[in-house]
N, C-alpha and C. Protein backbone atom coordinates (compact mmCIF):
# COMPACT_ATOMS: atom_id res chain seq x y z
N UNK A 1 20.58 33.26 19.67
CA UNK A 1 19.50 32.35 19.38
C UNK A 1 19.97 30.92 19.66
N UNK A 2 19.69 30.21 20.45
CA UNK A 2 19.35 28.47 20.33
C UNK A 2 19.59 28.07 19.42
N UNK A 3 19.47 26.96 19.47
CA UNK A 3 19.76 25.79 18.72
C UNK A 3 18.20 25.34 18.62
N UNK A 4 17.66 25.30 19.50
CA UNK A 4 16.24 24.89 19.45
C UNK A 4 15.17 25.50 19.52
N UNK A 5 15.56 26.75 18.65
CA UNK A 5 14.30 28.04 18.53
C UNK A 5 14.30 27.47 16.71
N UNK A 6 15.87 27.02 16.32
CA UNK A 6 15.86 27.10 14.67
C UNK A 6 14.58 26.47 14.41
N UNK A 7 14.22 26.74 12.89
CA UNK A 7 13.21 25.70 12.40
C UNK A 7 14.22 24.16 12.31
N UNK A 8 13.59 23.12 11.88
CA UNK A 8 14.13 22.38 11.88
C UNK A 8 14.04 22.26 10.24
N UNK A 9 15.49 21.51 9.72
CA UNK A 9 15.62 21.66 8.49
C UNK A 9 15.99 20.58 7.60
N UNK A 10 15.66 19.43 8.61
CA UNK A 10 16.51 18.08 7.64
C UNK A 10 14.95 17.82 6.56
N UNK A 11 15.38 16.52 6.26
CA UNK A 11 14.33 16.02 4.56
C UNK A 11 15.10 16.42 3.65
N UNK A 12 16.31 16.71 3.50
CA UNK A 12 17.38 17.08 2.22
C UNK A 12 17.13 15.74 1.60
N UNK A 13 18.08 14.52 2.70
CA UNK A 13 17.92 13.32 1.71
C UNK A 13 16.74 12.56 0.65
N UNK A 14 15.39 12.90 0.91
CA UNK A 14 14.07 12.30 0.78
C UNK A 14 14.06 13.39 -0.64
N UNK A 15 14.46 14.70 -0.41
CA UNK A 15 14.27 15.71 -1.61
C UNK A 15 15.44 15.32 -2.62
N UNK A 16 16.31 14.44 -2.11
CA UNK A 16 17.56 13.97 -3.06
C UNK A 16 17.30 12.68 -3.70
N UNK A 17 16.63 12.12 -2.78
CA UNK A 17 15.95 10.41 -3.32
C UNK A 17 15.13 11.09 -4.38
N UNK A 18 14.27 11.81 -3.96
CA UNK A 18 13.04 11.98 -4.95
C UNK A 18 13.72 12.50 -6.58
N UNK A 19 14.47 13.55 -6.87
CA UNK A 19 15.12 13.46 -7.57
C UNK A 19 15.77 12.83 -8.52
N UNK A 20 16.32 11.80 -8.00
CA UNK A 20 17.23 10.40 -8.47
C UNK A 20 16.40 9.45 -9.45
N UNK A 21 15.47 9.53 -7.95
CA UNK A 21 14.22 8.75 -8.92
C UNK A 21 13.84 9.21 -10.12
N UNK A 22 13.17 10.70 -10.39
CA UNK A 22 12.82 11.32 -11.13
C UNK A 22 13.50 11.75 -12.12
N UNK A 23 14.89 11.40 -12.48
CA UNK A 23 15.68 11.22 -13.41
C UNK A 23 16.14 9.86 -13.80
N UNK A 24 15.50 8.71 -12.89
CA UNK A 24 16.27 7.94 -13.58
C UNK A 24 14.87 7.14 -14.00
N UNK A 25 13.31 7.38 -13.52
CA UNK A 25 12.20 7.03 -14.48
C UNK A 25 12.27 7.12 -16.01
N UNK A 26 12.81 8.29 -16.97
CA UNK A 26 13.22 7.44 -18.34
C UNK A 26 13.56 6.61 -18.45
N UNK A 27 15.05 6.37 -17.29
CA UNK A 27 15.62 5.53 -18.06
C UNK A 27 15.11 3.83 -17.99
N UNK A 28 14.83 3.63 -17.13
CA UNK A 28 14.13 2.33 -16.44
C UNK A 28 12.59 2.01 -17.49
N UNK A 29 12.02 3.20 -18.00
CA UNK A 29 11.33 3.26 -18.84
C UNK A 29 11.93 2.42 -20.24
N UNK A 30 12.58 3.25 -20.80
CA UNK A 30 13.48 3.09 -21.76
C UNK A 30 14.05 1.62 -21.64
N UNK A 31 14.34 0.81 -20.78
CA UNK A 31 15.29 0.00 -20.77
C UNK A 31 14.31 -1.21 -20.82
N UNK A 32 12.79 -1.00 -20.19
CA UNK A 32 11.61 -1.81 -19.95
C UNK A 32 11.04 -2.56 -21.62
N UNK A 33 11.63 -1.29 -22.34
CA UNK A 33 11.17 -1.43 -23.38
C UNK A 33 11.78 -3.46 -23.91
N UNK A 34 12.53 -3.81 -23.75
CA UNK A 34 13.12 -5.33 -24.34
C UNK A 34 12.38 -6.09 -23.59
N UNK A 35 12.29 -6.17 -22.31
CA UNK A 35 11.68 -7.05 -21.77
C UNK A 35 9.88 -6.89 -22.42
N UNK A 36 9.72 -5.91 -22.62
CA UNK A 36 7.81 -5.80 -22.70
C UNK A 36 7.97 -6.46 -24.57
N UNK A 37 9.01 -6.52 -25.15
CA UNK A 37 8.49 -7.06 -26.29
C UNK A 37 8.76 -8.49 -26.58
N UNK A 38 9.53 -8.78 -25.31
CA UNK A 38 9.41 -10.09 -25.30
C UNK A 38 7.91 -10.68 -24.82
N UNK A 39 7.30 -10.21 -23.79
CA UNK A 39 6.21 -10.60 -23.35
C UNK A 39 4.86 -9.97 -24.59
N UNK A 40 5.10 -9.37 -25.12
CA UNK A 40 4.51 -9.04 -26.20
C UNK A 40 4.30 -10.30 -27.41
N UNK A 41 5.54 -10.68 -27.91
CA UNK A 41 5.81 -12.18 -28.17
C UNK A 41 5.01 -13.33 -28.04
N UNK A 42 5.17 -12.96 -26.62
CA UNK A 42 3.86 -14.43 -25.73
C UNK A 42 2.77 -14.26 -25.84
N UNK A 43 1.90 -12.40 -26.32
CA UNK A 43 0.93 -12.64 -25.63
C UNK A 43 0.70 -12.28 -24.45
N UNK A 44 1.15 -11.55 -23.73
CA UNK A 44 0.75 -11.11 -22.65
C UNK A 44 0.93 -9.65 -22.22
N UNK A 45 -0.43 -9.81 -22.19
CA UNK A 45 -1.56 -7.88 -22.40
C UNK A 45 -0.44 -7.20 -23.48
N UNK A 46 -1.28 -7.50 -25.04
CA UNK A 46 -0.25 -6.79 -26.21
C UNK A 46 -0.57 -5.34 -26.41
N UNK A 47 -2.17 -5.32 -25.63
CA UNK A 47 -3.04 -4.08 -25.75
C UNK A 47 -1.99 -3.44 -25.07
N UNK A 48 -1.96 -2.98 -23.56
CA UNK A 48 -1.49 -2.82 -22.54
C UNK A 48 -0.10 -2.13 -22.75
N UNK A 49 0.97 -3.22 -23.57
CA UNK A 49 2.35 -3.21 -23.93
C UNK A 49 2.25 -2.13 -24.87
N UNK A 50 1.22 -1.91 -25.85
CA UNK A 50 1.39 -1.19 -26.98
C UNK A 50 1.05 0.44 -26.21
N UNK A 51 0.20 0.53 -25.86
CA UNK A 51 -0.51 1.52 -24.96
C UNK A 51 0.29 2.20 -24.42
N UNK A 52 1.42 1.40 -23.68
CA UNK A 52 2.64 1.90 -22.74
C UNK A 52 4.17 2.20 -23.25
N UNK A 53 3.71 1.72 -24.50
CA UNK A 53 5.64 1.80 -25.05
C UNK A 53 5.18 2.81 -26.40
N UNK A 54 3.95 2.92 -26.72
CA UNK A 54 3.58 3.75 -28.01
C UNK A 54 5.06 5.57 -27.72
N UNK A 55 4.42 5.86 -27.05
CA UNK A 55 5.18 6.98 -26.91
C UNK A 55 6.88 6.85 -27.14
N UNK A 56 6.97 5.87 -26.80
CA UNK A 56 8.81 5.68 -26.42
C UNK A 56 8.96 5.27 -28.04
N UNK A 57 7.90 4.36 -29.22
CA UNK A 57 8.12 4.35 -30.33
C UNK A 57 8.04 5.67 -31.43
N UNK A 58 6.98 6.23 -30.72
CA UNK A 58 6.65 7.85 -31.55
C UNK A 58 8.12 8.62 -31.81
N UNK A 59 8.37 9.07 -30.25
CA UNK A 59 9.92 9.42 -30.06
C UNK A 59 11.04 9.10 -30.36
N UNK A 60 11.39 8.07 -30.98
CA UNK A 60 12.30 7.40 -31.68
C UNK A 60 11.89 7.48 -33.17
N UNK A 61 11.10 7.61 -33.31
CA UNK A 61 10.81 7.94 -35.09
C UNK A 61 10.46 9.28 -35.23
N UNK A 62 10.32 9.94 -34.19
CA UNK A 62 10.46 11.60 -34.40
C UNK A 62 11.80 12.49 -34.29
N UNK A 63 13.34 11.70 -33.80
CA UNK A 63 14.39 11.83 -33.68
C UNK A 63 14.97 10.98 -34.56
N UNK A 64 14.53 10.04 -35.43
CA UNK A 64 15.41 9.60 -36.48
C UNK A 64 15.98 8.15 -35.81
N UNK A 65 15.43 7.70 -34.32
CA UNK A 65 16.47 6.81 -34.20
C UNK A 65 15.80 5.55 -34.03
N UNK A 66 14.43 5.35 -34.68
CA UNK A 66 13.63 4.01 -34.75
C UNK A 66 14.44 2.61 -35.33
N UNK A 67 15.51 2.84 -35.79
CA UNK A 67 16.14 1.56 -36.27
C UNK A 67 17.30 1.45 -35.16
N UNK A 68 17.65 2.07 -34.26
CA UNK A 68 18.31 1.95 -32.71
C UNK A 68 17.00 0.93 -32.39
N UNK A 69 16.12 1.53 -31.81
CA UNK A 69 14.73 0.63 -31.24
C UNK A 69 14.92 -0.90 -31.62
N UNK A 70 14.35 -0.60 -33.04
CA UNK A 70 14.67 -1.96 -33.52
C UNK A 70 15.89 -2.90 -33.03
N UNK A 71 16.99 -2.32 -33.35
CA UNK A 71 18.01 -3.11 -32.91
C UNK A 71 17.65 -3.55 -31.75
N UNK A 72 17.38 -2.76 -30.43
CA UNK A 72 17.04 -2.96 -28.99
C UNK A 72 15.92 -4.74 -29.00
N UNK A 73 14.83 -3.81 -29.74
CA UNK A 73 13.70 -5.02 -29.83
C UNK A 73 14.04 -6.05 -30.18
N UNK A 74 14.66 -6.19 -31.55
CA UNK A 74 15.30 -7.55 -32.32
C UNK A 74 16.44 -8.50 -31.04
N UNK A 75 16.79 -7.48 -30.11
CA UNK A 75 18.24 -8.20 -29.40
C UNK A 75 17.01 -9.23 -28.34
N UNK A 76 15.85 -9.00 -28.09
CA UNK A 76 14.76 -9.09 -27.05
C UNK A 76 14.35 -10.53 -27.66
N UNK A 77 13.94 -10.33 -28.56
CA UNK A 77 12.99 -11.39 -29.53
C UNK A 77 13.75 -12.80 -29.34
């Protein structure tokens, strides 16, 4: 068989990017959290901020570690 009967088989890297990404969306999530309560602070979209970080607060008070948060938030302020 050829070389150029194979299917062709590259897109590994794009299936490896995608990945990377998709593990490292918590964390960039997670880390968003200081900056959004600073702008929270100001006033700017508190609706919005609350809407988007509610979950990441639920989860931290459903694992016990809402006073970690805090610390995080308080370092922001």
């Amino acid at each position: 068989m050829d070389k150029k009967d194979e299917p062709d088989r590259g897109g590994g890297g794009c299936a490896i990017a995608l990945v990377i990404v998709l593990m490292l969306l918590p964390v960039v999530y997670a880390i968003g959290f200081g900056p959004a309560v600073w702008l929270h602070k100001r006033d700017v979209a508190p609706e919005a901020i609350e809407a988007i970080y509610n979950p990441l607060i639920w989860a931290a008070e459903a694992v016990g570690q809402e006073d970690r948060l805090e610390q995080y938030a308080d370092w922001w302020q």
